[in-house]
C-alpha atoms as a PDB file:
ATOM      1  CA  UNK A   1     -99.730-181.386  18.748  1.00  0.00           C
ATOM      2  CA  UNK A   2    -102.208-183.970  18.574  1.00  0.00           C
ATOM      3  CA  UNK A   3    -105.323-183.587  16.776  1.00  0.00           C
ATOM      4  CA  UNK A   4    -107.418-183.425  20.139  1.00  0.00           C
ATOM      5  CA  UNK A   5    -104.946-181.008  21.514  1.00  0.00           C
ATOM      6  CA  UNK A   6    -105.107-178.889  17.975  1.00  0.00           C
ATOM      7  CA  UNK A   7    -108.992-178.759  17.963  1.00  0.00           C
ATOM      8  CA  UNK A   8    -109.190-177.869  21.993  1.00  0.00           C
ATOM      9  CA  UNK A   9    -106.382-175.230  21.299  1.00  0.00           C
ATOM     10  CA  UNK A  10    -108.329-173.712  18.806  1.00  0.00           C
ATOM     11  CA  UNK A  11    -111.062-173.463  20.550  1.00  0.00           C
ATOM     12  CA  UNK A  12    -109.298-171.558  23.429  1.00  0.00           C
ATOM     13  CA  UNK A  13    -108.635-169.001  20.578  1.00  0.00           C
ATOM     14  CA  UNK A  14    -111.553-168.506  19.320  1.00  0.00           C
ATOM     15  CA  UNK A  15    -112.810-168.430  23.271  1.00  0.00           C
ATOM     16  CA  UNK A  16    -110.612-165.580  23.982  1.00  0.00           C
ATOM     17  CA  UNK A  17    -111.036-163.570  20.652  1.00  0.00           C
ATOM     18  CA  UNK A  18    -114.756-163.347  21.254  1.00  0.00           C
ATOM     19  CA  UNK A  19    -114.240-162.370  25.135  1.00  0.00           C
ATOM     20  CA  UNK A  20    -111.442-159.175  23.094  1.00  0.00           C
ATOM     21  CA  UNK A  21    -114.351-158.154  21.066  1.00  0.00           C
ATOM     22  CA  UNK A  22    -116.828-158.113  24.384  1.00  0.00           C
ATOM     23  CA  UNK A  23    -114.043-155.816  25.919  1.00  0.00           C
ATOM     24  CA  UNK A  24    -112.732-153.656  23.281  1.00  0.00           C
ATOM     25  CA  UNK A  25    -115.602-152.086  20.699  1.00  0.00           C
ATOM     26  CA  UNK A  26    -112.971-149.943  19.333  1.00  0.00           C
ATOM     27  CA  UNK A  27    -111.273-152.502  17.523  1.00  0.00           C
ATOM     28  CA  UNK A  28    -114.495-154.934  17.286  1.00  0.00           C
ATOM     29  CA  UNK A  29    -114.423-154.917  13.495  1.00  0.00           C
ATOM     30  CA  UNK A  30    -110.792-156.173  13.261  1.00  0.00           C
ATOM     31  CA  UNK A  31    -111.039-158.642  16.159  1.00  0.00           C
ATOM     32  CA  UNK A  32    -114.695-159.684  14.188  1.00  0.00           C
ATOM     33  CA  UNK A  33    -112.760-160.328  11.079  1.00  0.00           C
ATOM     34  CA  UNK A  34    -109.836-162.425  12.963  1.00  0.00           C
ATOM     35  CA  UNK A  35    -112.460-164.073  14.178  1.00  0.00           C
ATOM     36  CA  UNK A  36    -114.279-164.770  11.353  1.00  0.00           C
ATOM     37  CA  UNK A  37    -110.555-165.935   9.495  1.00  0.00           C
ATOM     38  CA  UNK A  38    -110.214-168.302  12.523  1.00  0.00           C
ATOM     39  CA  UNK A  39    -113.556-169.909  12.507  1.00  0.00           C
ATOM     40  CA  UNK A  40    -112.950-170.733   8.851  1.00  0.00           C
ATOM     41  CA  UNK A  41    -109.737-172.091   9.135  1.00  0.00           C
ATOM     42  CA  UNK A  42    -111.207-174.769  12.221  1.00  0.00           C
ATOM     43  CA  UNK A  43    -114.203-175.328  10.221  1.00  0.00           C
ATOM     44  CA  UNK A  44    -111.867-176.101   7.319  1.00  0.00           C
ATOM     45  CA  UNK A  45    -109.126-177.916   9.286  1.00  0.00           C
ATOM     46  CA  UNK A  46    -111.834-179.583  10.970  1.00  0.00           C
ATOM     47  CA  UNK A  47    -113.849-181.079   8.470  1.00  0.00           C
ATOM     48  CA  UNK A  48    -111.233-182.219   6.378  1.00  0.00           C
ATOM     49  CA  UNK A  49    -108.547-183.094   8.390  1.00  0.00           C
ATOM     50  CA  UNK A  50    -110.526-184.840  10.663  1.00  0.00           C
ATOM     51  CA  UNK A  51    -114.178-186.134  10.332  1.00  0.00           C
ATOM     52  CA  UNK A  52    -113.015-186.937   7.108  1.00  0.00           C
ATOM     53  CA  UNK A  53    -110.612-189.293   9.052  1.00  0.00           C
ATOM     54  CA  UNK A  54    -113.150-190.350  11.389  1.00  0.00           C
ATOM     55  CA  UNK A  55    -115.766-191.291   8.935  1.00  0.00           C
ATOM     56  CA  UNK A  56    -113.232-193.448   7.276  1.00  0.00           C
ATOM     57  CA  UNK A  57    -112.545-195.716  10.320  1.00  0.00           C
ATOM     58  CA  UNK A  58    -115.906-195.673  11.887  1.00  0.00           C
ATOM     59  CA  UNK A  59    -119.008-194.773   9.092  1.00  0.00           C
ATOM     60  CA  UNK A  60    -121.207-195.186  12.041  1.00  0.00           C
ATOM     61  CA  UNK A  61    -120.417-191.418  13.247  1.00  0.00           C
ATOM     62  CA  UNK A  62    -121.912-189.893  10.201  1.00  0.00           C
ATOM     63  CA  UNK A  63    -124.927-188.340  11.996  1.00  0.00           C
ATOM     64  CA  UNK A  64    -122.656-187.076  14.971  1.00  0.00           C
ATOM     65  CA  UNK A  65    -120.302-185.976  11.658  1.00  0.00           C
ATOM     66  CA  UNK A  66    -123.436-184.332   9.990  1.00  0.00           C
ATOM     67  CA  UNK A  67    -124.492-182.154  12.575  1.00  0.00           C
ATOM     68  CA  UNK A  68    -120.823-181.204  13.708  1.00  0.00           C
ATOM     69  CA  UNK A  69    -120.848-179.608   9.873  1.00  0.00           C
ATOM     70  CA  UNK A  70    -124.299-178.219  10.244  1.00  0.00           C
ATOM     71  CA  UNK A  71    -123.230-176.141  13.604  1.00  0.00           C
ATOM     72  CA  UNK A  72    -120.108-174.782  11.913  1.00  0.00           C
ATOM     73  CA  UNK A  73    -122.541-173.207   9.071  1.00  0.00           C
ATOM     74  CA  UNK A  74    -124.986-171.830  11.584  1.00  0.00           C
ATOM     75  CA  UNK A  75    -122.168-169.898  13.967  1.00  0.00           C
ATOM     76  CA  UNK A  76    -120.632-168.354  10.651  1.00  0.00           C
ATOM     77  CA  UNK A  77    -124.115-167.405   9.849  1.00  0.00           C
ATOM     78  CA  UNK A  78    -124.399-166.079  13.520  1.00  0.00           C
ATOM     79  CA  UNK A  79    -121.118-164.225  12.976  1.00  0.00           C
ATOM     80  CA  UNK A  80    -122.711-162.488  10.299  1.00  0.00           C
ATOM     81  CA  UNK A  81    -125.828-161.060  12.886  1.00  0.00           C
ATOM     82  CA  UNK A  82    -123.190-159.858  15.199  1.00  0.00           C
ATOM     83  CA  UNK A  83    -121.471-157.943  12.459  1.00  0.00           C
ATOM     84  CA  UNK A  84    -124.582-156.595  10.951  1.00  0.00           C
ATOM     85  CA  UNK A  85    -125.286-155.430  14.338  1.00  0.00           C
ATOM     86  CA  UNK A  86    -121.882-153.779  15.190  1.00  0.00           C
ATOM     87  CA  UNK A  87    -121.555-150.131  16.429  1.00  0.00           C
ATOM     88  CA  UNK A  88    -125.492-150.429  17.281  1.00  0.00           C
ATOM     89  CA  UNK A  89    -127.314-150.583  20.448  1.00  0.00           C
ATOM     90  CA  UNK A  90    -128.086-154.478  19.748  1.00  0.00           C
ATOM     91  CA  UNK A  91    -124.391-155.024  19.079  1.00  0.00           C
ATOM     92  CA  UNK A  92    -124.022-156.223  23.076  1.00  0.00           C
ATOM     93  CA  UNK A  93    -126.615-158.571  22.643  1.00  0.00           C
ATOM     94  CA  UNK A  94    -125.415-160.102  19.818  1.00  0.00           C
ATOM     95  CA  UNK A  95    -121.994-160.586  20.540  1.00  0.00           C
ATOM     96  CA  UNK A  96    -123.467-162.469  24.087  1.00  0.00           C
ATOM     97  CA  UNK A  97    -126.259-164.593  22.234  1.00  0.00           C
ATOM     98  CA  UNK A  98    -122.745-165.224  19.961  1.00  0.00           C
ATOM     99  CA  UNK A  99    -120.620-165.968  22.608  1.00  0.00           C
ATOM    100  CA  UNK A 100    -123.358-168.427  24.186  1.00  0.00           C
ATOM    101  CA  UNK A 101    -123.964-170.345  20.489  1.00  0.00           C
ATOM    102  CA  UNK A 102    -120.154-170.750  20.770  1.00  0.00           C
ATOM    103  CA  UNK A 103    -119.691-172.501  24.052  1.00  0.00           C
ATOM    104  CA  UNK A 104    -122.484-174.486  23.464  1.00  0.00           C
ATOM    105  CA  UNK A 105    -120.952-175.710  20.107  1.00  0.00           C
ATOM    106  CA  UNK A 106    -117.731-176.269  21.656  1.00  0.00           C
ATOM    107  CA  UNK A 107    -118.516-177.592  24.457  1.00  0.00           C
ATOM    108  CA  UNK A 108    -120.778-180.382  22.339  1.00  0.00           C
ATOM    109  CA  UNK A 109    -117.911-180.762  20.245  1.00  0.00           C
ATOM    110  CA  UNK A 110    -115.300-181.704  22.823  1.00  0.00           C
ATOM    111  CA  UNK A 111    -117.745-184.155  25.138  1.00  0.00           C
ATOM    112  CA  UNK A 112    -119.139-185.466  21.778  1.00  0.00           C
ATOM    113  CA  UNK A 113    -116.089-185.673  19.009  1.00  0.00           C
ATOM    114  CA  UNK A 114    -113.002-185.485  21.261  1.00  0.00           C
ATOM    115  CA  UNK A 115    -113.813-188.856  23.217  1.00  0.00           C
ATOM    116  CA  UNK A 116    -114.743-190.629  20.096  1.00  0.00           C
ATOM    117  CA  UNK A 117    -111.762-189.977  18.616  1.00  0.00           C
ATOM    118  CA  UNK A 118    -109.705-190.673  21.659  1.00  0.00           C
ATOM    119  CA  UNK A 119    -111.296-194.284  21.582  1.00  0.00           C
ATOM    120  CA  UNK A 120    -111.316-195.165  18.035  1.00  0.00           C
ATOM    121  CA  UNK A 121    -107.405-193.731  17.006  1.00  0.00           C
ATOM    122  CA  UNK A 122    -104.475-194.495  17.724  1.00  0.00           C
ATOM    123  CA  UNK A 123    -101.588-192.043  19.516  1.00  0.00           C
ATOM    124  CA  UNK A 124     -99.960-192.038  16.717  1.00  0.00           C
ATOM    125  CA  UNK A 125    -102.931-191.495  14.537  1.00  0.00           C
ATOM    126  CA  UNK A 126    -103.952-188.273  16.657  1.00  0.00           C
ATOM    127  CA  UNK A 127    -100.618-187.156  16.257  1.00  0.00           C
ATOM    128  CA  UNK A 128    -100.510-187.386  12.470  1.00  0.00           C
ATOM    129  CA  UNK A 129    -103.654-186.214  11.927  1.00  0.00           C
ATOM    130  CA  UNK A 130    -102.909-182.911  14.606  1.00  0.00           C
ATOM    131  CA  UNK A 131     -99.956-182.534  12.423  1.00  0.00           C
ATOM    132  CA  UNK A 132    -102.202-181.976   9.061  1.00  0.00           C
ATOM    133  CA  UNK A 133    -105.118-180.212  10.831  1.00  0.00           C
ATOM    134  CA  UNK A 134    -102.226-177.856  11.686  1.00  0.00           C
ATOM    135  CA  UNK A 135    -101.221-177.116   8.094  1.00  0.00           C
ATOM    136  CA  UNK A 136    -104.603-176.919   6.711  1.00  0.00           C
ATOM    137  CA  UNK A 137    -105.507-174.752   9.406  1.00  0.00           C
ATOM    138  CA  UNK A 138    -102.235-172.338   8.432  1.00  0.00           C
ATOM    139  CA  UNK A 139    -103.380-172.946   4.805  1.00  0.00           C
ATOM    140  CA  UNK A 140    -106.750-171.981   5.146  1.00  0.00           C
ATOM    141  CA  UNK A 141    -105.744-168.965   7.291  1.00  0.00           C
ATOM    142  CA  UNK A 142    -103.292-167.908   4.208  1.00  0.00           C
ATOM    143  CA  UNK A 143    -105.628-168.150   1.579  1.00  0.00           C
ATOM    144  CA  UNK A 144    -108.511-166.342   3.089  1.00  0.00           C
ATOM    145  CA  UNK A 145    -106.083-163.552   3.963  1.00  0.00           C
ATOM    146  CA  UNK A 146    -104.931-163.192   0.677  1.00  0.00           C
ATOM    147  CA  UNK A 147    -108.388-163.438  -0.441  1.00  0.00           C
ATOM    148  CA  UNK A 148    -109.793-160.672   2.197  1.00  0.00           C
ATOM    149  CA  UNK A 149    -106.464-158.086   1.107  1.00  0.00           C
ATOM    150  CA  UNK A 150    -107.230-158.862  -2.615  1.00  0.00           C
ATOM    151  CA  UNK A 151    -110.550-157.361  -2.099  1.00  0.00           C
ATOM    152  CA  UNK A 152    -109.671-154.419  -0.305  1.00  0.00           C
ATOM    153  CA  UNK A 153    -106.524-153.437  -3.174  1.00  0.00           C
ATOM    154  CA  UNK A 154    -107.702-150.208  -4.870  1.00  0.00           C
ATOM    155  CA  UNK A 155    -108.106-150.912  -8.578  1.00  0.00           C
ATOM    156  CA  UNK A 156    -106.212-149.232 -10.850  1.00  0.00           C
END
């Protein structure tokens, strides 16, 4: 998968995870923590994988790169309202003001990003660089899940 297709497939996830936490309040703190594993691992894949790329071939995009990073930060702080607010009456409004921060941010990132990159790289180039935003995204996922079950081991 190219790196376009990667980041646009992620964000599909991370679309329909948030519209399973909307539905299902039951399981909200599970689906909140998936989504909070998922986010990390895009922000992570993301930033290294592939601005990291971009600002190599074209220093120019350093502003668009800046703020990119600076709207990651602010939906995981976001995250953190909506799970703060969970199994409250303000949990609802949360999870939509959420929801709304998301699209916004993803919906910047693929009319703003995505069409730069399109023009600037190569096929080939989008296809190497999907294929390493893949692994650190499965990376990231694996170390913040070992991370997150560390914590919760009883100690002896």
């Amino acid at each position: 998968m190219n790196a376009v297709a990667a980041i646009t497939h992620d964000h599909d996830d991370i679309r329909d995870l948030i519209d399973r936490i909307g539905q299902d309040e039951q399981d909200a703190e599970f689906l909140i923590s998936q989504l909070r594993l998922r986010l990390a691992a895009h922000d992570a894949a993301t930033e290294t994988q592939v601005y990291r790329e971009l600002l190599r071939e074209s220093p120019a995009c350093s502003e668009l790169v800046g703020t990119r990073t600076v709207q990651h930060r602010e939906l995981e702080a976001k995250l953190d309202n909506v799970e703060r607010d969970l199994g409250t009456a303000d949990f609802s409004r949360s999870l939509t003001m959420f929801s709304h921060k998301v699209a916004s941010e993803m919906e910047s990132e693929e009319s703003t990003v995505l069409p730069v990159l399109r023009q600037v790289f190569t096929s080939e180039w989008l296809d190497e660089v999907g294929r390493r935003y893949e692994l650190r995204w499965l990376a990231e996922m694996d170390a913040r899940i070992r991370q997150r079950d560390a914590a919760q081991e009883p100690t002896a």
